[in-house]
C-alpha atoms as a PDB file:
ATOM      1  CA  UNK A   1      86.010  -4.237 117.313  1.00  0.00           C
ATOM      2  CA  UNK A   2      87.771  -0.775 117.995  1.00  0.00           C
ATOM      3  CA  UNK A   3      89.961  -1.479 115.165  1.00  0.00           C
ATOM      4  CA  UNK A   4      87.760  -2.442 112.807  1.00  0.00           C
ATOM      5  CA  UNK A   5      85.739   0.668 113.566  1.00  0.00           C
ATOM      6  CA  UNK A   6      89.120   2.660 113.182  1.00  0.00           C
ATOM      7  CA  UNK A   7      89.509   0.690 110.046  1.00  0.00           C
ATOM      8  CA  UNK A   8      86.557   2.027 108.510  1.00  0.00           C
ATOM      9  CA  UNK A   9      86.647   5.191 109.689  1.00  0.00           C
ATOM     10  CA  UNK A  10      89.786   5.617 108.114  1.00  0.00           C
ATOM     11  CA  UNK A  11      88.802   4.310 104.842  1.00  0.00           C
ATOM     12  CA  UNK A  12      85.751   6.869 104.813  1.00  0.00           C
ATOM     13  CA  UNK A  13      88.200   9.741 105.309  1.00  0.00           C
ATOM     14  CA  UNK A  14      88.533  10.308 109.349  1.00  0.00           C
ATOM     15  CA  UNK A  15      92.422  11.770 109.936  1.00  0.00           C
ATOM     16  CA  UNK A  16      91.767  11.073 113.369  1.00  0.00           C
ATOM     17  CA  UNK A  17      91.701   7.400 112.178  1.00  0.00           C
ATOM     18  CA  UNK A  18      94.069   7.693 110.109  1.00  0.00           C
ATOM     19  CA  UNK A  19      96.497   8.460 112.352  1.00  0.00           C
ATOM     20  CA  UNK A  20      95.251   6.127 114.781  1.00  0.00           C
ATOM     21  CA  UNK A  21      96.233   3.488 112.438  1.00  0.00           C
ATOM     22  CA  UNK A  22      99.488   4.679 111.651  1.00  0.00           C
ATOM     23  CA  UNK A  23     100.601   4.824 115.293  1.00  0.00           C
ATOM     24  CA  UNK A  24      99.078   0.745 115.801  1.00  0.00           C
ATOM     25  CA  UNK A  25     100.399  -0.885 112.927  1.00  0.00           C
ATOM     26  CA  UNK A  26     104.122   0.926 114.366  1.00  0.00           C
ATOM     27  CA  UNK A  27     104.238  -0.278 117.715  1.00  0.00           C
ATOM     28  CA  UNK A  28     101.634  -3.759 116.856  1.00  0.00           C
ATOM     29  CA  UNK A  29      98.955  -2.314 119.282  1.00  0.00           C
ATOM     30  CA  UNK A  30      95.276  -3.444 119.565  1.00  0.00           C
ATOM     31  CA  UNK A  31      96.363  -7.136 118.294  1.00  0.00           C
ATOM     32  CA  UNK A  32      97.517  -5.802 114.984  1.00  0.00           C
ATOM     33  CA  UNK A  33     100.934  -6.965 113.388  1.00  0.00           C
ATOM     34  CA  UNK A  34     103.429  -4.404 113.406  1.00  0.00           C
ATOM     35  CA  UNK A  35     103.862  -3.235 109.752  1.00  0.00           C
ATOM     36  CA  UNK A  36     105.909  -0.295 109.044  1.00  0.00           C
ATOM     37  CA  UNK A  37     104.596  -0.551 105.388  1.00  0.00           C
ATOM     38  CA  UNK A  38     100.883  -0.188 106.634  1.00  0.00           C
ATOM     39  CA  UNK A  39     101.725   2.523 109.141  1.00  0.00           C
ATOM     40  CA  UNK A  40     103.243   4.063 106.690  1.00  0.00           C
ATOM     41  CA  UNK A  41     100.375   4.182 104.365  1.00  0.00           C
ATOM     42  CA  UNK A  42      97.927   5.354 107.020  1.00  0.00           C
ATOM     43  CA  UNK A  43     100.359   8.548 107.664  1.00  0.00           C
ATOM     44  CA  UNK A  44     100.810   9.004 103.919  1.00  0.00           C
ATOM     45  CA  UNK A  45      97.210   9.364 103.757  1.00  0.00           C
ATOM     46  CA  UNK A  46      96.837  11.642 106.530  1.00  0.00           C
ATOM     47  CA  UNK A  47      99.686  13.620 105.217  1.00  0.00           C
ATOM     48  CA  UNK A  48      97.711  13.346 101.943  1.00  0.00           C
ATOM     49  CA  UNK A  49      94.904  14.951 103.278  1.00  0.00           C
ATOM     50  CA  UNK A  50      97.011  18.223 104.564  1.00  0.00           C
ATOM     51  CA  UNK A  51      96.961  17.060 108.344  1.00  0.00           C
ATOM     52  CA  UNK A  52      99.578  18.408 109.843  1.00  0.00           C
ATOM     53  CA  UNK A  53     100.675  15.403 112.251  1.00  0.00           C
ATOM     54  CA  UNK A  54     100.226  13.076 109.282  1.00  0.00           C
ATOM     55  CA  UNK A  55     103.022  15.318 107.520  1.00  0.00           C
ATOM     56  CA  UNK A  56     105.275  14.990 110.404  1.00  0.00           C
ATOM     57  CA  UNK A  57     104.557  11.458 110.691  1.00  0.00           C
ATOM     58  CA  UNK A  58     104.950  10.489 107.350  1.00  0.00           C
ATOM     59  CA  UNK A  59     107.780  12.762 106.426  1.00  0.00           C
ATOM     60  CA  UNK A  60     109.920  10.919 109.216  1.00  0.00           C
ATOM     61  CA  UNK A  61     109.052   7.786 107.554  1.00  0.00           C
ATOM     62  CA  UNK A  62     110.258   8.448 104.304  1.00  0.00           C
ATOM     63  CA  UNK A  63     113.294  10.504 105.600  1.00  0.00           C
ATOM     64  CA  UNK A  64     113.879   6.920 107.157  1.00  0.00           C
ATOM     65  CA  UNK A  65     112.811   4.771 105.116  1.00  0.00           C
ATOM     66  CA  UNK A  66     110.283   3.081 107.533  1.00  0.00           C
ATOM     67  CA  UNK A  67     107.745   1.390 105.307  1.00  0.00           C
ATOM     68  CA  UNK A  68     108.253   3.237 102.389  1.00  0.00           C
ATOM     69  CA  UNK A  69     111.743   3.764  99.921  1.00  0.00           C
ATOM     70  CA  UNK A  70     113.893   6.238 101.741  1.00  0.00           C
ATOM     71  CA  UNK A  71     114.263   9.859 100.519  1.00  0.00           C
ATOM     72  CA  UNK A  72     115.995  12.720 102.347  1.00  0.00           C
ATOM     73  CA  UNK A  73     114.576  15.403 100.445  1.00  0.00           C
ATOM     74  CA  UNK A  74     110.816  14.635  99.853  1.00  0.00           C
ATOM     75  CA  UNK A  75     110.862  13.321 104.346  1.00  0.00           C
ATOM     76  CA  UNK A  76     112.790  16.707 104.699  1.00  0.00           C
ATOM     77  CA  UNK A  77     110.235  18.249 102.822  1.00  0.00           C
ATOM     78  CA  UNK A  78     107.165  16.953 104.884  1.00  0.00           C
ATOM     79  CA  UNK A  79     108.755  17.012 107.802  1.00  0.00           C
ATOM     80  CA  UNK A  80     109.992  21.318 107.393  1.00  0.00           C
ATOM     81  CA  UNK A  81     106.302  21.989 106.046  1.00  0.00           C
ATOM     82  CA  UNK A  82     104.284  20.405 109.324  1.00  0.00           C
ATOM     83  CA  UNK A  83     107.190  22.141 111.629  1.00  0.00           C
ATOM     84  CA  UNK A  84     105.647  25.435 110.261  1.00  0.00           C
ATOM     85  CA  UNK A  85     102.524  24.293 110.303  1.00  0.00           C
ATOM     86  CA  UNK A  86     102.810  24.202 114.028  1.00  0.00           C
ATOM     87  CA  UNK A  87     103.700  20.184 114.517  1.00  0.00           C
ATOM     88  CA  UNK A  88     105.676  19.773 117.823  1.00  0.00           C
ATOM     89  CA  UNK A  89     107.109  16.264 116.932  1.00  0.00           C
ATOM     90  CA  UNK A  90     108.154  17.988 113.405  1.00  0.00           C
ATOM     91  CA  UNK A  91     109.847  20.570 115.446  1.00  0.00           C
ATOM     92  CA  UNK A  92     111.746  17.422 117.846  1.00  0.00           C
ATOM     93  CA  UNK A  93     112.821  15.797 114.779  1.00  0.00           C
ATOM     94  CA  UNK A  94     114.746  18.626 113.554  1.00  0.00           C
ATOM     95  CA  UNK A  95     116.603  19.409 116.937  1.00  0.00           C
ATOM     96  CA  UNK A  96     117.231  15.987 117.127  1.00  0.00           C
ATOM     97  CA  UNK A  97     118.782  15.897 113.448  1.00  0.00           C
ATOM     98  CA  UNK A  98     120.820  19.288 113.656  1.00  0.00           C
ATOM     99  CA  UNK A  99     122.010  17.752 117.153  1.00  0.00           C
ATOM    100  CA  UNK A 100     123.449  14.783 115.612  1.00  0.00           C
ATOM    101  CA  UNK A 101     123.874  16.199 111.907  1.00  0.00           C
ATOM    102  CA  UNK A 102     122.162  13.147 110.464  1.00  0.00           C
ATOM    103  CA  UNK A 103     119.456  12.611 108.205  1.00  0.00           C
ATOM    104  CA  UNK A 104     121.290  15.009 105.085  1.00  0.00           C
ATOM    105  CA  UNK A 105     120.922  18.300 107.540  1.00  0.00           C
ATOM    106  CA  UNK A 106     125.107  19.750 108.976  1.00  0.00           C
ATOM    107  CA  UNK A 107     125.406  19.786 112.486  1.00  0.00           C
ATOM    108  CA  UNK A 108     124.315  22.809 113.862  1.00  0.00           C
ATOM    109  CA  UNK A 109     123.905  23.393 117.607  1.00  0.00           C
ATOM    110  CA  UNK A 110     122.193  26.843 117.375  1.00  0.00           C
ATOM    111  CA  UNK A 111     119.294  25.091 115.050  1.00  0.00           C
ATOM    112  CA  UNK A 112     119.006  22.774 117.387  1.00  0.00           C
ATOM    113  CA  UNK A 113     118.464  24.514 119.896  1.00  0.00           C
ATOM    114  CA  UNK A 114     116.234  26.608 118.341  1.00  0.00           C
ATOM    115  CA  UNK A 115     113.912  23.131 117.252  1.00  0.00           C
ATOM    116  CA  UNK A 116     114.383  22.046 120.481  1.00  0.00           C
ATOM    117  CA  UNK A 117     112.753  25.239 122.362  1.00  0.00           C
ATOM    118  CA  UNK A 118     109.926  25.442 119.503  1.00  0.00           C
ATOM    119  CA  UNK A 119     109.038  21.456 120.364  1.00  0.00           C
ATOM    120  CA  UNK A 120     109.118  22.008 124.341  1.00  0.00           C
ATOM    121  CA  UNK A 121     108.149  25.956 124.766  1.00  0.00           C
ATOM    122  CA  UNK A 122     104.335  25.586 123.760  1.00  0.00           C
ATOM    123  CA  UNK A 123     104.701  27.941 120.651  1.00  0.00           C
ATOM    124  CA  UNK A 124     103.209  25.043 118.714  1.00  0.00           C
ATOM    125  CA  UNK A 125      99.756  24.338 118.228  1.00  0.00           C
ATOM    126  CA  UNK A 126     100.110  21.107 116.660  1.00  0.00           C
ATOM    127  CA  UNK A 127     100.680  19.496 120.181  1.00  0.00           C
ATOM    128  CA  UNK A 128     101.541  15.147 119.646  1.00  0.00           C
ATOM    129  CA  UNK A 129     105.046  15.013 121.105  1.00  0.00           C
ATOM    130  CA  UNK A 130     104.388  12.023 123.750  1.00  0.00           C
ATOM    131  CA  UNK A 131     105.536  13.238 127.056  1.00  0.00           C
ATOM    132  CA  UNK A 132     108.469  11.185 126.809  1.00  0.00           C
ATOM    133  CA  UNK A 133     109.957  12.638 123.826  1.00  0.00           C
ATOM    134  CA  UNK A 134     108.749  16.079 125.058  1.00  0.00           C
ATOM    135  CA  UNK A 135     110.909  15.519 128.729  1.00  0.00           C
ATOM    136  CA  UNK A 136     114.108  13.952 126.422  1.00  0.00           C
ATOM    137  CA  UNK A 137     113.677  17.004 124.355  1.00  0.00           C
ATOM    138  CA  UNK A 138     114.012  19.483 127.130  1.00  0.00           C
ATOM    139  CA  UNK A 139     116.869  17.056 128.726  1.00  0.00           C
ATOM    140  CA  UNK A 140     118.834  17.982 125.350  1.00  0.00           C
ATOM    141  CA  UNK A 141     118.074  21.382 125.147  1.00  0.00           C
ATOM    142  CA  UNK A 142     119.025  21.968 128.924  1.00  0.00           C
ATOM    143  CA  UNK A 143     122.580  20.589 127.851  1.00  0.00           C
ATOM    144  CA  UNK A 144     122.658  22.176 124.892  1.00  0.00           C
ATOM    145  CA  UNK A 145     122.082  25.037 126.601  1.00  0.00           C
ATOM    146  CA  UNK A 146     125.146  24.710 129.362  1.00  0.00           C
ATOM    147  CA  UNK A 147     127.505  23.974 127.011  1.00  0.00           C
ATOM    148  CA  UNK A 148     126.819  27.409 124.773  1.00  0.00           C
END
């Protein structure tokens, strides 16, 4: 019942929903089958819709090509636009990227760092980093820290 009521929510327009979705259908919750295709298409829509976490979301998707054909550029894109709209989990992303100079960006230890403090310092105020993400995010910028 709760996810049929997400379900339509969603399809009337509710982000809230939408994102709701998008997280469920990734991890299989609420007796769903996982699907990164339909997760995918619940961020996108989100993301569609200008809501921040949906770009974050959706832009690490395509960046990875979960669910969707993989493009650096347009997930970079996404992903850069809901870090300055204030997206915490954006912000993670992009430490976590310069950190390990994947996903098309160079190495970079000071832009990490500076991603890092932006996700975990409380400047953002587009706050979805799960508290696990948000504690492994100020493990790494701790060490990144030491080792300046």
């Amino acid at each position: 019942e709760k996810v049929e009521k997400t379900k339509k929510k969603a399809e009337d327009g509710d982000v809230e929903a939408m994102i709701d979705l998008g997280k469920w259908y990734c991890g299989g919750s609420f007796g769903l089958v996982k699907s990164d295709e339909e997760a995918y298409k619940w961020l996108k829509k989100a993301a569609d819709l200008k809501d921040t976490r949906g770009m974050a979301l959706a832009g690490w998707c395509i960046a990875n090509g979960v669910g969707v054909r993989k493009s650096l550029s347009h997930g970079m894109m996404l992903l850069t636009l809901a870090s300055e709209r204030g997206s915490d989990v954006a912000c993670y992303f992009l430490g976590e990227w310069h950190r390990d100079g994947t996903t098309g960006l160079p190495k970079d230890k000071k832009e990490a760092i500076y991603w890092y403090k932006r996700a975990t310092d409380g400047s953002c105020s587009v706050r979805h980093l799960m508290k696990k993400a948000l504690a492994d995010a100020k493990a790494k910028l701790e060490a990144l820290e030491a080792n300046e």
